[in-house]
C-alpha atoms as a PDB file:
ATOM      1  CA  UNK A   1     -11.850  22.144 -31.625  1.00  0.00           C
ATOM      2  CA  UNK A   2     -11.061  18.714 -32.801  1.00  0.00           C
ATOM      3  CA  UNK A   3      -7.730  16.592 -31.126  1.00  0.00           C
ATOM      4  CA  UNK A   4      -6.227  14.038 -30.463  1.00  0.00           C
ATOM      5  CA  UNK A   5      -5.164  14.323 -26.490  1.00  0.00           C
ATOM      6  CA  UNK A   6      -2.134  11.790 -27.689  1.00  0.00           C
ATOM      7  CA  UNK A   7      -0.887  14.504 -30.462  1.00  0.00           C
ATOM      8  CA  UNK A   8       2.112  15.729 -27.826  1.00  0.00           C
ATOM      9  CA  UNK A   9       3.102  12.175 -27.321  1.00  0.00           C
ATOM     10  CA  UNK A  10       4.350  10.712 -30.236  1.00  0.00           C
ATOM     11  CA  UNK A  11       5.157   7.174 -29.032  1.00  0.00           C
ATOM     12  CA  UNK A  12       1.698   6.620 -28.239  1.00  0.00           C
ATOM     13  CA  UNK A  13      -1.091   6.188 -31.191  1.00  0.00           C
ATOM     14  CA  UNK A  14      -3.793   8.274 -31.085  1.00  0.00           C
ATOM     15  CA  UNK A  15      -6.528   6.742 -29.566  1.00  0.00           C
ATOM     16  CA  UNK A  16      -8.302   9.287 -27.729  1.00  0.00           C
ATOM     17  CA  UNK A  17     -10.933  12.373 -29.691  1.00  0.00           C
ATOM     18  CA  UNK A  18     -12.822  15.214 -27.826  1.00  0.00           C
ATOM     19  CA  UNK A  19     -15.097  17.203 -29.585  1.00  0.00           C
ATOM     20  CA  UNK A  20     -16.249  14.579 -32.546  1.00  0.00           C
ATOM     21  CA  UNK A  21     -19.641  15.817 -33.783  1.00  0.00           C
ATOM     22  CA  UNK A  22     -22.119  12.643 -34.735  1.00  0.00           C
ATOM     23  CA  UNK A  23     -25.680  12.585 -36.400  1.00  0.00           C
ATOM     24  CA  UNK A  24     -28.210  10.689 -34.735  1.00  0.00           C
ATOM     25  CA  UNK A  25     -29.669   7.632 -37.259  1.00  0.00           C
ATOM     26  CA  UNK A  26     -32.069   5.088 -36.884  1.00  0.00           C
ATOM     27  CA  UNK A  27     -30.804   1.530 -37.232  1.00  0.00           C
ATOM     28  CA  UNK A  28     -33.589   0.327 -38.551  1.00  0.00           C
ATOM     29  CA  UNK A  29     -32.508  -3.340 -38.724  1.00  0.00           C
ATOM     30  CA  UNK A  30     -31.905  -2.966 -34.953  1.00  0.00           C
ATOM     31  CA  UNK A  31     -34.906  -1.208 -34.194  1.00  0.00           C
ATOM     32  CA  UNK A  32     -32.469   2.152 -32.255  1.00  0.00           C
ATOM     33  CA  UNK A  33     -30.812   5.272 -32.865  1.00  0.00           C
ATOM     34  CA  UNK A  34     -26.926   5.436 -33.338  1.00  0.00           C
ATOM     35  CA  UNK A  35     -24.676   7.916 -34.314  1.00  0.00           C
ATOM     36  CA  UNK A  36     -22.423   8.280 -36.955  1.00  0.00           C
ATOM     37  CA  UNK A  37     -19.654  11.419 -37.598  1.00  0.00           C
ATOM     38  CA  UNK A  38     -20.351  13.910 -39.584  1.00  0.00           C
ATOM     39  CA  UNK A  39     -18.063  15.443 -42.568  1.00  0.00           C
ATOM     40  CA  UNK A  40     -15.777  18.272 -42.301  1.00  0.00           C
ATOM     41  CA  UNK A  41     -13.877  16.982 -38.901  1.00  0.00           C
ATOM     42  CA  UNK A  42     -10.440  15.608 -38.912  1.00  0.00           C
ATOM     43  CA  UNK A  43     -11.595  12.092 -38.140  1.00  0.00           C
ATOM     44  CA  UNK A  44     -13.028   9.777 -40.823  1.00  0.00           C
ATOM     45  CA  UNK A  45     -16.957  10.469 -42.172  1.00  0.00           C
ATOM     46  CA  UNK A  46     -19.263   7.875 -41.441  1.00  0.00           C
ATOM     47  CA  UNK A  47     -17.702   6.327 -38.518  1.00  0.00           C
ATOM     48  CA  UNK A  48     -19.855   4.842 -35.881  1.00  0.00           C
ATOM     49  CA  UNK A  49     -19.945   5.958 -32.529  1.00  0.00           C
ATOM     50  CA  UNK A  50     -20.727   2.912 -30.119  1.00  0.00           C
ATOM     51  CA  UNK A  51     -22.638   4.149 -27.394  1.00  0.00           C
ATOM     52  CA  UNK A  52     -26.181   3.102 -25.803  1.00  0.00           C
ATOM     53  CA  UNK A  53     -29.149   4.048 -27.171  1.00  0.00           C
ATOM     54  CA  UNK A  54     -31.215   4.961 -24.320  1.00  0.00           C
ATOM     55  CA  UNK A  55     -28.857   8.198 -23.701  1.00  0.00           C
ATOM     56  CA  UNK A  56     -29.217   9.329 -27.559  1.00  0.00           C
ATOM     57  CA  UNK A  57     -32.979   8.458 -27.864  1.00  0.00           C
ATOM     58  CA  UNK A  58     -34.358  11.114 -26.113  1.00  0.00           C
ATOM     59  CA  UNK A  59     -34.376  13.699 -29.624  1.00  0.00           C
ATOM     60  CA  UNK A  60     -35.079  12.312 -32.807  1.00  0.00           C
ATOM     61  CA  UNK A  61     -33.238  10.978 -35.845  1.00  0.00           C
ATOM     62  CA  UNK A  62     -30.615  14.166 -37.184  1.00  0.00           C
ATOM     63  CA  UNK A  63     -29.956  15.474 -33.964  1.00  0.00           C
ATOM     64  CA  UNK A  64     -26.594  16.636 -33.858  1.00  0.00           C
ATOM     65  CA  UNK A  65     -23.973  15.732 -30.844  1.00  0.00           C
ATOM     66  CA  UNK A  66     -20.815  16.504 -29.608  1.00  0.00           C
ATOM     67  CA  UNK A  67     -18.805  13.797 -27.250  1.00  0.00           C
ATOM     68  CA  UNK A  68     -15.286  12.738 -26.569  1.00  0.00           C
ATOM     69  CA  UNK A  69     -14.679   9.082 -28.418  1.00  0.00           C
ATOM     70  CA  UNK A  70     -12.024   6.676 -27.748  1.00  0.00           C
ATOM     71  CA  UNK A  71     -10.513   4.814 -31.275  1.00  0.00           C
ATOM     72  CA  UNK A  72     -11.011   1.265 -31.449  1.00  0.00           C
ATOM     73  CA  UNK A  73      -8.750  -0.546 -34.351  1.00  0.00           C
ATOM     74  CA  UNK A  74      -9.584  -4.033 -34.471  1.00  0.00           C
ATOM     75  CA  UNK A  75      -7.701  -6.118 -37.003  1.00  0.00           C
ATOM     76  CA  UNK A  76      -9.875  -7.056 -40.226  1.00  0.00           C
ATOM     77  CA  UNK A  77     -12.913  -4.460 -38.865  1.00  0.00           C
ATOM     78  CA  UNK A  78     -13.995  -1.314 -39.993  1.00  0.00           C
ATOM     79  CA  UNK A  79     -12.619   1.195 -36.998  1.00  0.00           C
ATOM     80  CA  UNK A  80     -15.100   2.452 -34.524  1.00  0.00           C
ATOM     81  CA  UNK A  81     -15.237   5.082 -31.684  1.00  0.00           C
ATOM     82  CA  UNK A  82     -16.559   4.100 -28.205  1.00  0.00           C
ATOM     83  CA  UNK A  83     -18.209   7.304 -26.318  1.00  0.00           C
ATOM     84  CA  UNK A  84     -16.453   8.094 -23.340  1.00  0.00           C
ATOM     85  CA  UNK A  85     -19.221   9.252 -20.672  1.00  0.00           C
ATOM     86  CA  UNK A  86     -21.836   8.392 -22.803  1.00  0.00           C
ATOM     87  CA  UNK A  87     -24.422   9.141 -19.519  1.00  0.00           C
ATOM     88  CA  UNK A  88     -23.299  12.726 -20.634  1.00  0.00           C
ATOM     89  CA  UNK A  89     -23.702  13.304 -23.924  1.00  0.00           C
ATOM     90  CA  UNK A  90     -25.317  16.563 -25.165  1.00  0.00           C
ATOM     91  CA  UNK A  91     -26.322  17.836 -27.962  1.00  0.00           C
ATOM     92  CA  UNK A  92     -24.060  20.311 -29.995  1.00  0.00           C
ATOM     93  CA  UNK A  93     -24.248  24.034 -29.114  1.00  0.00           C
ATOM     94  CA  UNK A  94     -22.674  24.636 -32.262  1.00  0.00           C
ATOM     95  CA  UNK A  95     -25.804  23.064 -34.005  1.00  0.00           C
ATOM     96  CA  UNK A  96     -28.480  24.574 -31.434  1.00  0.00           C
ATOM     97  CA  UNK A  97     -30.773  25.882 -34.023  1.00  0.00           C
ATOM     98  CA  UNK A  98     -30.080  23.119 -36.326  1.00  0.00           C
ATOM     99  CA  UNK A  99     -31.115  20.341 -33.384  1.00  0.00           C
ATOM    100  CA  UNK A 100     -34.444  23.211 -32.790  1.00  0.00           C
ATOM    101  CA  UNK A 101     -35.712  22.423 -36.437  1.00  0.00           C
ATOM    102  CA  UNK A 102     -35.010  18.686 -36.324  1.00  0.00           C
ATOM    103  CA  UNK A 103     -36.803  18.565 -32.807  1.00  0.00           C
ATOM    104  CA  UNK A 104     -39.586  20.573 -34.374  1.00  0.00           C
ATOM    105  CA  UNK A 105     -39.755  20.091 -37.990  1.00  0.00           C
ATOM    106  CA  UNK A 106     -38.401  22.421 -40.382  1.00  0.00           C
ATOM    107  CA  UNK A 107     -41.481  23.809 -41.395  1.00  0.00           C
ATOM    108  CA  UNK A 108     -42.261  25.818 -37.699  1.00  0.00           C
ATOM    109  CA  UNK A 109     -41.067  29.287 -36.697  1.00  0.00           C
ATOM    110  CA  UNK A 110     -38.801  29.008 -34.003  1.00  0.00           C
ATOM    111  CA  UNK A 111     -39.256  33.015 -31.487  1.00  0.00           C
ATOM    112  CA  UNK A 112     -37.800  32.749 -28.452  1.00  0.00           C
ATOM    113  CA  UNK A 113     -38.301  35.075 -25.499  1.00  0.00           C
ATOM    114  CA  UNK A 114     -36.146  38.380 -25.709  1.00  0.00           C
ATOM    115  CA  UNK A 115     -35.286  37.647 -29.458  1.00  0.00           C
ATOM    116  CA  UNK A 116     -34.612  40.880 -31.464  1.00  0.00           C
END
């Protein structure tokens, strides 16, 4: 579930996401991964996600995550989220078999134990 934890609060902007799902891209130009969101969320496509790359670099490029962001605004810059906790950032359960293919390649059969 996407929200804003400021959305019963009115007099305060909302600055604070949980649940913003970001692809895993390699900044090639910087030589390490970053993520940007993904479509179909209520926060802006294409947003990047500031957060170190040693805690995202462990799957490859198009793994899919899900972390809590803080909004940063500033004046004249494209907006930005900073990850809050970024020492625990997962990968999405929602995209589980998704983040399977991109950690094995698409062209594998995934059978797991206990599969019907």
């Amino acid at each position: 579930m996407q929200l804003s934890l400021i959305d019963e609060i009115p007099e305060f902007n909302k600055a604070y996401f949980l649940d913003v799902y970001a692809e895993a891209l390699y900044d090639s130009g910087k030589e390490k991964m970053r993520l940007k969101t993904i479509n179909g969320q209520q926060v802006p496509e294409d947003l990047s996600i500031s957060i170190a790359s040693k805690f995202i670099s462990r799957y490859p490029e198009g793994t899919i995550y899900k972390l809590d962001t803080k909004l940063v605004n500033r004046g004249g810059k494209k907006p930005y989220f900073i990850a809050l906790q970024g020492k625990r950032v997962q990968r999405a359960i929602e995209f589980f078999d998704y983040n399977l293919k991109v950690q094995y390649g698409f062209d594998q059969q995934l059978s797991f134990k206990g599969a019907h």
